[in-house]
Protein backbone atom coordinates (compact mmCIF):
# COMPACT_ATOMS: atom_id res chain seq x y z
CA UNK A 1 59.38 -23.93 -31.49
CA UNK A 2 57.05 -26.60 -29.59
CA UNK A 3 56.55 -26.99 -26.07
CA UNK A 4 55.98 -30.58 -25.02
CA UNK A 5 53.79 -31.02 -22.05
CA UNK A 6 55.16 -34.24 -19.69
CA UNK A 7 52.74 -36.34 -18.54
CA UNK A 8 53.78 -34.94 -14.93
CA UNK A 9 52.87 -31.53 -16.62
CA UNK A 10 49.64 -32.55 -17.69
CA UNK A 11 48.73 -33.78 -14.15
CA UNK A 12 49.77 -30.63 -12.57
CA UNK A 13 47.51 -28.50 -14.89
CA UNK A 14 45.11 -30.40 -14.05
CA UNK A 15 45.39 -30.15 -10.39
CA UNK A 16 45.55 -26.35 -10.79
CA UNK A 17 42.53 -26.75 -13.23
CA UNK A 18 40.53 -28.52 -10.64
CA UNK A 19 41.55 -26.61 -7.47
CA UNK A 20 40.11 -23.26 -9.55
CA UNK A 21 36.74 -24.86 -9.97
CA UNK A 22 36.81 -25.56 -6.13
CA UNK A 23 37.38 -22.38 -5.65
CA UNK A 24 34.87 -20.57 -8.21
CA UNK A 25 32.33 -23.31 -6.38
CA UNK A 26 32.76 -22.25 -3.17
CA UNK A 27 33.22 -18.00 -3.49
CA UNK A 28 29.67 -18.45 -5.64
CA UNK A 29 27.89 -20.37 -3.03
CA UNK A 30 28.91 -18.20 -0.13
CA UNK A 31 29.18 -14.36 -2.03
CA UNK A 32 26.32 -12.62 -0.09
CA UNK A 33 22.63 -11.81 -1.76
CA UNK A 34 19.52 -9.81 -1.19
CA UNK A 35 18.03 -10.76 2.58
CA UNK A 36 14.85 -13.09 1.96
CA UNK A 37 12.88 -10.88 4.05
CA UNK A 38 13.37 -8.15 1.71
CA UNK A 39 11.34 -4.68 2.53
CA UNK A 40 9.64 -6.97 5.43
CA UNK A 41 12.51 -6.07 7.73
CA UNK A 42 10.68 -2.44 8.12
CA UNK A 43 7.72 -3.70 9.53
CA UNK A 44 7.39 -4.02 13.10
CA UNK A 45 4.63 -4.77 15.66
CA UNK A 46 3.60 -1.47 17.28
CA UNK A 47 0.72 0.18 18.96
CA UNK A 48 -0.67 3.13 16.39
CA UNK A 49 0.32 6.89 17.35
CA UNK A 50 -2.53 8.36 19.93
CA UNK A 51 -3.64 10.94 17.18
CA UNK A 52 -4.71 7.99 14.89
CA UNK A 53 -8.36 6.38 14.81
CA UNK A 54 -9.32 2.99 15.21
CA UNK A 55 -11.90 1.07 13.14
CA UNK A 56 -13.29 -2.57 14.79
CA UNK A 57 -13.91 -5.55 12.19
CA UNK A 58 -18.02 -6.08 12.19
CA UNK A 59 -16.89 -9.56 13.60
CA UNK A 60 -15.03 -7.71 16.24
CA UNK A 61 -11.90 -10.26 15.16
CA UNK A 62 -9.24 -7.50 14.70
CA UNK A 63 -9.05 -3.41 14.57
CA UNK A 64 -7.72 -1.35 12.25
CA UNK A 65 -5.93 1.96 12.73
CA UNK A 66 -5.27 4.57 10.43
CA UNK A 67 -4.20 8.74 10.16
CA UNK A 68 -6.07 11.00 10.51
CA UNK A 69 -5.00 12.32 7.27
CA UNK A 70 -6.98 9.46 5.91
CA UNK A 71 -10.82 8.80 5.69
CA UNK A 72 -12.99 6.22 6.43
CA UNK A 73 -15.04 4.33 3.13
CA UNK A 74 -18.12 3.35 3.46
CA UNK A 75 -20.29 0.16 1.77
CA UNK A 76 -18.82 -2.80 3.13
CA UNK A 77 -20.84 -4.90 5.39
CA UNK A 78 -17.98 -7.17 6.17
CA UNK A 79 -14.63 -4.93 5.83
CA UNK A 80 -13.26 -1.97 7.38
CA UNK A 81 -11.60 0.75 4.30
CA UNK A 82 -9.69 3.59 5.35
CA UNK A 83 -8.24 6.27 1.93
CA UNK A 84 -6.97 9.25 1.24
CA UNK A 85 -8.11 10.58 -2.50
CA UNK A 86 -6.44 13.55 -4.70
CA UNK A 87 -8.67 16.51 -5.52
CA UNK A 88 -10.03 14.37 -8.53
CA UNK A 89 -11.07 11.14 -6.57
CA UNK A 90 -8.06 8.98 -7.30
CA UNK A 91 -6.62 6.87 -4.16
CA UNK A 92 -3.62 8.38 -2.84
CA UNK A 93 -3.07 5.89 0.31
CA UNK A 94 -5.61 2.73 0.68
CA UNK A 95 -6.17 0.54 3.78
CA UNK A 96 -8.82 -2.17 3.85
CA UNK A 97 -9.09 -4.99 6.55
CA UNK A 98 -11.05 -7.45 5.70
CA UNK A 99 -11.95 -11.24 7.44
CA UNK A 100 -10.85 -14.22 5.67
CA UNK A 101 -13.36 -15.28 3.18
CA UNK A 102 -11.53 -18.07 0.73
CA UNK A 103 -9.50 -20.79 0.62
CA UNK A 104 -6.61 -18.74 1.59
CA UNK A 105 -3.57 -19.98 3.73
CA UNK A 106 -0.61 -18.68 5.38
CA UNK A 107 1.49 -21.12 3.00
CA UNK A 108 -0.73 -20.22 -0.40
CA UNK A 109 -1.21 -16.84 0.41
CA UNK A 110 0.93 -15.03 -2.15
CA UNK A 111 -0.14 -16.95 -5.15
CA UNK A 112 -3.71 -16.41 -3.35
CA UNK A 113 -3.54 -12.81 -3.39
CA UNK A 114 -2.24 -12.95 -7.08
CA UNK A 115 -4.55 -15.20 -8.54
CA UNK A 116 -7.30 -12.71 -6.85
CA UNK A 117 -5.87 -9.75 -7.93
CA UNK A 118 -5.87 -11.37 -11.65
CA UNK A 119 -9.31 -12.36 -11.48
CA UNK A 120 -10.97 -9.75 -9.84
CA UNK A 121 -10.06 -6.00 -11.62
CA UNK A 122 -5.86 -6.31 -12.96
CA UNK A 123 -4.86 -6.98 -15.84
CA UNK A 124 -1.41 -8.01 -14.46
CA UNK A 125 -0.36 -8.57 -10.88
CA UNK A 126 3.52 -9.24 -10.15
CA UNK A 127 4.93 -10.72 -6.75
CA UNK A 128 7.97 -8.40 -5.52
CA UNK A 129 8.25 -10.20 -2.78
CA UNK A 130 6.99 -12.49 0.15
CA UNK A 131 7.62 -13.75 3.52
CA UNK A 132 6.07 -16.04 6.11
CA UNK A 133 6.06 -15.97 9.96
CA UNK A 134 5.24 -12.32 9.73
CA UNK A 135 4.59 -10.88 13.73
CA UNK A 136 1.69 -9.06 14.14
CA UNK A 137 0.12 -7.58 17.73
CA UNK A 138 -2.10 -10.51 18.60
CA UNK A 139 -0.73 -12.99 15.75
CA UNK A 140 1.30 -13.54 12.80
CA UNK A 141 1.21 -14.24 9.14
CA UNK A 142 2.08 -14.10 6.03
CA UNK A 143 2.78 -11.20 3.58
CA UNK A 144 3.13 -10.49 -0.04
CA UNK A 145 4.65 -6.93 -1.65
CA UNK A 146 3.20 -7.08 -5.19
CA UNK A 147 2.12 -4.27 -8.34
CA UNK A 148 -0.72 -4.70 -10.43
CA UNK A 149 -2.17 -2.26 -13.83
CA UNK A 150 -6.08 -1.97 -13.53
CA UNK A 151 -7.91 -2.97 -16.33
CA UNK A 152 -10.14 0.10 -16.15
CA UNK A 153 -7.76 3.28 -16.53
CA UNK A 154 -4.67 1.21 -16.12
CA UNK A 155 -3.70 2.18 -13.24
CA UNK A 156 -0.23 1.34 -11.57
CA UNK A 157 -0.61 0.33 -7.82
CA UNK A 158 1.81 -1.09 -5.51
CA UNK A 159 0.25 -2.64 -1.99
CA UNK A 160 1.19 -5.28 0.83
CA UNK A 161 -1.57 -7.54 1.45
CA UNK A 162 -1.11 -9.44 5.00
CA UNK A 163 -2.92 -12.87 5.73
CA UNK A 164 -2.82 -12.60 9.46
CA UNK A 165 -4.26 -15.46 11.97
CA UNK A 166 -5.14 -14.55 15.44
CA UNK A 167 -6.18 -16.80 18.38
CA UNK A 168 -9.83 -16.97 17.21
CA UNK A 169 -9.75 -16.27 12.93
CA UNK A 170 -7.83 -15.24 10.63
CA UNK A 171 -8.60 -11.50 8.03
CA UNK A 172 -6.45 -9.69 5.91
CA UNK A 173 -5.26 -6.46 5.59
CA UNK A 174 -4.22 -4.21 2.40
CA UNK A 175 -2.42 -0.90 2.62
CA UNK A 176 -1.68 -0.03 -1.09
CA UNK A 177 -0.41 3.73 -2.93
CA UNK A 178 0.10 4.06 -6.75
CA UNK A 179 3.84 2.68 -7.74
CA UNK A 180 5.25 6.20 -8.77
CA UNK A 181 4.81 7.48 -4.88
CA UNK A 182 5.14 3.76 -3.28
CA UNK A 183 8.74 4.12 -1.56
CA UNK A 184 6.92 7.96 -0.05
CA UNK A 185 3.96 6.23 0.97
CA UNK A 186 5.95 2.95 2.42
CA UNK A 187 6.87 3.67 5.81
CA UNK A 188 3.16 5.31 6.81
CA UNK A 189 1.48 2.25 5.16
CA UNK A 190 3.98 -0.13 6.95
CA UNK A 191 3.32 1.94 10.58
CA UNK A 192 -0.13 0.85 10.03
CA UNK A 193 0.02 -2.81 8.89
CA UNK A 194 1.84 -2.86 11.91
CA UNK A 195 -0.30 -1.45 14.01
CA UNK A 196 -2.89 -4.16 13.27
CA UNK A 197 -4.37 -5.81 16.32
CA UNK A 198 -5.94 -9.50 16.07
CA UNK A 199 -7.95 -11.06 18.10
């Protein structure tokens, strides 16, 4: 047997029809998602423990503090390097501060840092993520998580790489670990990035 559908019948369906795409509409646009700030949320502003040491940019525009489980690097007129290395020379933990030296802004800085990364010894470099209006002691700036393979020995490193303006310049710091011990080595790199001091 066949059903016939009034026209009132029709117009009802597609009432109900129309009210369900309202309501698909509005539960996607306000279901909650990942916070834009990401990992960024961790880092916070702080003055460095009194056990760690302090390293001053040549240019005396901004200090960098690291643990004493780490060691200074020497060879860099114009940065400050701070690692600690496994028993067969490979970086375990990596900080480098360095003074702005590009075309680098707080709004271009991600791509910046990628397109670097790309040109100078990766072979890929991948944003995880990014925010701007970063706090810093003495300034703020913008940041960029990201994970790059070397092209020699393909190695897998994860970093954040800060572009951070003070009242006189702006410099950049790096705190980077390999990607297998990143979420370890996370919370003592972010301590110091966020013990950074600008000037």
């Amino acid at each position: 047997m066949t059903t016939r559908i009034t026209r009132r019948g029709w117009q009802a369906l597609a009432a109900v029809a129309a009210m369900s795409i309202i309501t698909i509409t509005v539960v996607a646009f306000t279901l909650p998602g990942p916070s834009p700030r990401g990992e960024f949320h961790l880092l916070h502003p702080a003055a460095a423990p009194a056990s760690w040491r302090h390293v001053t940019l040549p240019d005396g525009t901004a200090v960098l503090s690291y643990p004493p489980s780490l060691r200074p690097l020497a060879g860099d007129k114009v940065a400050v390097s701070a690692a600690r290395r496994s028993p067969g020379g490979a970086f375990q933990l990596y900080l480098n501060a360095t003074p702005r030296q590009g075309t680098e802004t707080l709004h271009n800085w991600a791509a910046f840092r990628l397109k670097l990364l790309r040109a100078d010894d990766a072979a890929s470099a991948h944003q995880d993520a990014a925010a701007h209006g970063v706090q810093f002691r003495g300034g703020a700036g913008s940041c960029v998580i990201d994970d790059y393979h070397t092209r020699i020995g393909a190695h897998h490193y994860q970093e954040i790489a800060c572009l951070v303006q003070g009242h006189t310049s702006a410099s950049v710091i790096v705190a980077a670990a390999p990607a297998a011990t990143w979420a370890q080595a996370r919370p003592l790199l972010f301590q110091a990035v966020g013990a950074y001091l600008v000037r």
